[in-house]
C-alpha atoms as a PDB file:
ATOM      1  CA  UNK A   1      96.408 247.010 202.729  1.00  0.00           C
ATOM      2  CA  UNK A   2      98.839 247.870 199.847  1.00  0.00           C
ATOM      3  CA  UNK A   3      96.848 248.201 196.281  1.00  0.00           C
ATOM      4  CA  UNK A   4     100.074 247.597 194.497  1.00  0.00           C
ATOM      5  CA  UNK A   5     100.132 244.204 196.755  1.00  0.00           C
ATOM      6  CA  UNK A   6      96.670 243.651 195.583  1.00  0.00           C
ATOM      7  CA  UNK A   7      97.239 244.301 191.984  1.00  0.00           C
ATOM      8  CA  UNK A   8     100.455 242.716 191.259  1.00  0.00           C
ATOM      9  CA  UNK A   9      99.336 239.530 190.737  1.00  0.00           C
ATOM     10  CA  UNK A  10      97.126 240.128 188.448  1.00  0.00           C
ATOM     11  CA  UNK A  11      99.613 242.286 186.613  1.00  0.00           C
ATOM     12  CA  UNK A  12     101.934 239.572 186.320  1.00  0.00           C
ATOM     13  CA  UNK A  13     100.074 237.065 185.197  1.00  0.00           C
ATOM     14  CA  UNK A  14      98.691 239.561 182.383  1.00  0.00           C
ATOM     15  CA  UNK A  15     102.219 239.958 181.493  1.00  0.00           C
ATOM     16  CA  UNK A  16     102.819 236.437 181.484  1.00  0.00           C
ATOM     17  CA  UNK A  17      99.413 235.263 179.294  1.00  0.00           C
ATOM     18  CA  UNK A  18     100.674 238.590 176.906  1.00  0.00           C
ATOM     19  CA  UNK A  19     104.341 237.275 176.552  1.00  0.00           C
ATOM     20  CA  UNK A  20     103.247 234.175 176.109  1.00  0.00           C
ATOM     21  CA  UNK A  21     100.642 235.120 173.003  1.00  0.00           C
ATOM     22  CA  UNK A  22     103.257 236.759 171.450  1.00  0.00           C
ATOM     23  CA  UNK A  23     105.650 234.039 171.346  1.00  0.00           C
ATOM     24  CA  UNK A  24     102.917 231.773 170.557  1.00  0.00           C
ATOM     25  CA  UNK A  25     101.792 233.899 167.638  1.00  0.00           C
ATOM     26  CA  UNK A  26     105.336 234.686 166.432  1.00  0.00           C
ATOM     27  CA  UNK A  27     106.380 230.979 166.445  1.00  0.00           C
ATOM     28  CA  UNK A  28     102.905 229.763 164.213  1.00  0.00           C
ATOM     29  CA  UNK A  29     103.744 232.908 162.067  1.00  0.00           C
ATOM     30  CA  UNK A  30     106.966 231.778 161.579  1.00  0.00           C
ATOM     31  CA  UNK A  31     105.901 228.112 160.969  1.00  0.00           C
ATOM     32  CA  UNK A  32     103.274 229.123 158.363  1.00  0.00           C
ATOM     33  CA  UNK A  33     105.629 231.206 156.568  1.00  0.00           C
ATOM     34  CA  UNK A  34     108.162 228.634 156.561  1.00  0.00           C
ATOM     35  CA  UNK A  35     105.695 226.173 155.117  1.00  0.00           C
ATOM     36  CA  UNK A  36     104.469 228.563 152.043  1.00  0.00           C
ATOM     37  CA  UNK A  37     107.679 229.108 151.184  1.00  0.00           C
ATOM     38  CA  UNK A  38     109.024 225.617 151.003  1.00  0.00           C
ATOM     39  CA  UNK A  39     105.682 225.073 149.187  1.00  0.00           C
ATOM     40  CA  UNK A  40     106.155 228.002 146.475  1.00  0.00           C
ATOM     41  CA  UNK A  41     109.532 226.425 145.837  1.00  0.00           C
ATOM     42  CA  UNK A  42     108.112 223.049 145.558  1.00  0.00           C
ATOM     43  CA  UNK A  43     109.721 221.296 148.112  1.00  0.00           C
ATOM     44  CA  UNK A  44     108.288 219.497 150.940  1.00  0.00           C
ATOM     45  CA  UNK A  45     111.125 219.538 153.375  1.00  0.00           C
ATOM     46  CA  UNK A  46     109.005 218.583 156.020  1.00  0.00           C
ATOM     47  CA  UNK A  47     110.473 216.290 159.456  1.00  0.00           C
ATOM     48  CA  UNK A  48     107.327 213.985 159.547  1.00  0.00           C
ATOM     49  CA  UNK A  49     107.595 213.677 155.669  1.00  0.00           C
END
């Protein structure tokens, strides 16, 4: 039995749940930020607005 064959799996799906946090994380960063600034300029340029 091959370890690596045994481990990959695993290894991808880490990479996969870590990609997918960061993308996740960088989007609601991004959203948030987006938000406070149209709020600090006092605009509500919102789509379901």
């Amino acid at each position: 039995m091959n370890p690596l064959k045994l481990r990959s799996p695993f290894f991808f799906h880490f990479l996969f749940y870590l990609f997918s946090f960061f993308f996740y994380s960088s989007f609601w960063i991004l959203w948030v930020s987006s938000l406070a600034y149209h709020n600090l300029l006092g605009t509500k340029r919102l789509c379901c607005c």
